[in-house]
Protein backbone atom coordinates (compact mmCIF):
# COMPACT_ATOMS: atom_id res chain seq x y z
CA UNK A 1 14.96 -16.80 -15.58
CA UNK A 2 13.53 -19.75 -14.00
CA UNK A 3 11.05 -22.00 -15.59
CA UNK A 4 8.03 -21.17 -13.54
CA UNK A 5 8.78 -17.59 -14.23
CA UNK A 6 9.03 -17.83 -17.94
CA UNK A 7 5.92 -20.11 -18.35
CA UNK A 8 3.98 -16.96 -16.55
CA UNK A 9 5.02 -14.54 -19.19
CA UNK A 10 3.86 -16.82 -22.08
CA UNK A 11 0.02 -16.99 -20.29
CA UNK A 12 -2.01 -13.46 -20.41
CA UNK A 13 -2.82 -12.22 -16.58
CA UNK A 14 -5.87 -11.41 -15.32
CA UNK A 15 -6.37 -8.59 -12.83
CA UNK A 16 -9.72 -8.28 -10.92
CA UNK A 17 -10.92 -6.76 -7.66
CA UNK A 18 -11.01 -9.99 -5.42
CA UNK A 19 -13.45 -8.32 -3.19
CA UNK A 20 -16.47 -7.72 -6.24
CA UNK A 21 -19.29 -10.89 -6.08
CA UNK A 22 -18.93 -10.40 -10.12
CA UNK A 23 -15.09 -10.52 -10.21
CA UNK A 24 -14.38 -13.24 -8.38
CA UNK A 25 -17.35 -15.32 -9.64
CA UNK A 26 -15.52 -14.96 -12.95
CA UNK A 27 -12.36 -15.90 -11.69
CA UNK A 28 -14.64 -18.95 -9.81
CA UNK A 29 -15.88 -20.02 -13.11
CA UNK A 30 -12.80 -20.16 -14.95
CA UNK A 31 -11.17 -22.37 -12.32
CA UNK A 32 -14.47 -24.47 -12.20
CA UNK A 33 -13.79 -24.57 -15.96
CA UNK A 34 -10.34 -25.93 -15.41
CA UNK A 35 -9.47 -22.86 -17.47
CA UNK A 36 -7.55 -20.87 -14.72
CA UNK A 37 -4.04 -22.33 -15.64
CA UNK A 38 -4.14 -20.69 -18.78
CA UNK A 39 -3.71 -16.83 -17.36
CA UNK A 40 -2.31 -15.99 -14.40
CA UNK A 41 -4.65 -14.21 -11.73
CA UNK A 42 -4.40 -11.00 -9.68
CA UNK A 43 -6.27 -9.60 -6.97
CA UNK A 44 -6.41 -5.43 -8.02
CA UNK A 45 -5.59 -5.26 -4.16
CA UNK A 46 -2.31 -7.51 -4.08
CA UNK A 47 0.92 -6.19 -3.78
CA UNK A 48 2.15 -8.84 -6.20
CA UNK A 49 -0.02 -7.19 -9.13
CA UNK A 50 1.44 -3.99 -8.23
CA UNK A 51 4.98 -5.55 -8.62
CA UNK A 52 4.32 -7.32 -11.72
CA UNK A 53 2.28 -4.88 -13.36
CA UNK A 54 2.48 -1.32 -12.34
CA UNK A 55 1.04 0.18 -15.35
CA UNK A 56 -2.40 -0.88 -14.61
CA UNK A 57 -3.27 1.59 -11.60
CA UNK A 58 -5.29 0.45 -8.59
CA UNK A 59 -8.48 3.35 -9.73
CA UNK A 60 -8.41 1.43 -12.78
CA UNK A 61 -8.37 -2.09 -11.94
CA UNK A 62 -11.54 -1.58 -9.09
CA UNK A 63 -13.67 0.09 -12.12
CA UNK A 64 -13.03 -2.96 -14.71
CA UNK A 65 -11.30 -6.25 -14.51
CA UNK A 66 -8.18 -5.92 -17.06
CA UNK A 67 -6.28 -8.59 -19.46
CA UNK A 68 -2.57 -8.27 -19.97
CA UNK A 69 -0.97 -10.19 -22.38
CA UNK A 70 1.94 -11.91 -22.56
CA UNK A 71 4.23 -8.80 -24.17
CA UNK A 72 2.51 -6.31 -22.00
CA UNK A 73 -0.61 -4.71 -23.82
């Protein structure tokens, strides 16, 4: 496991639906913040969040933005 790799699984990931005004103003604020570093973010819609995190369903993700921790709940 690379470095890069490893430092995402310590951070908790953020999912959201990159296409909701409310969602991504969120996500806008915490990088305003200088707090985005500290998860790692997910458009609902991106094939990477469907790769990395399966068990949060597309339905689910475009009712709610969702926080996964780092061991998975």
């Amino acid at each position: 496991m690379g470095e890069r790799t490893a430092r995402r699984r310590r951070r908790a990931t953020i999912i959201y639906d990159g296409k909701c005004p409310v969602c991504a103003g969120t996500v806008q604020w915490l990088r305003d913040k200088g707090l985005a570093g500290t998860f790692e973010l997910l458009e609902c819609q991106s094939e990477q969040r469907r790769l990395m995190h399966p068990e949060v369903n597309r339905a689910d993700c475009m009712k709610a933005m969702h926080l996964v921790l780092p061991d998975g709940t």
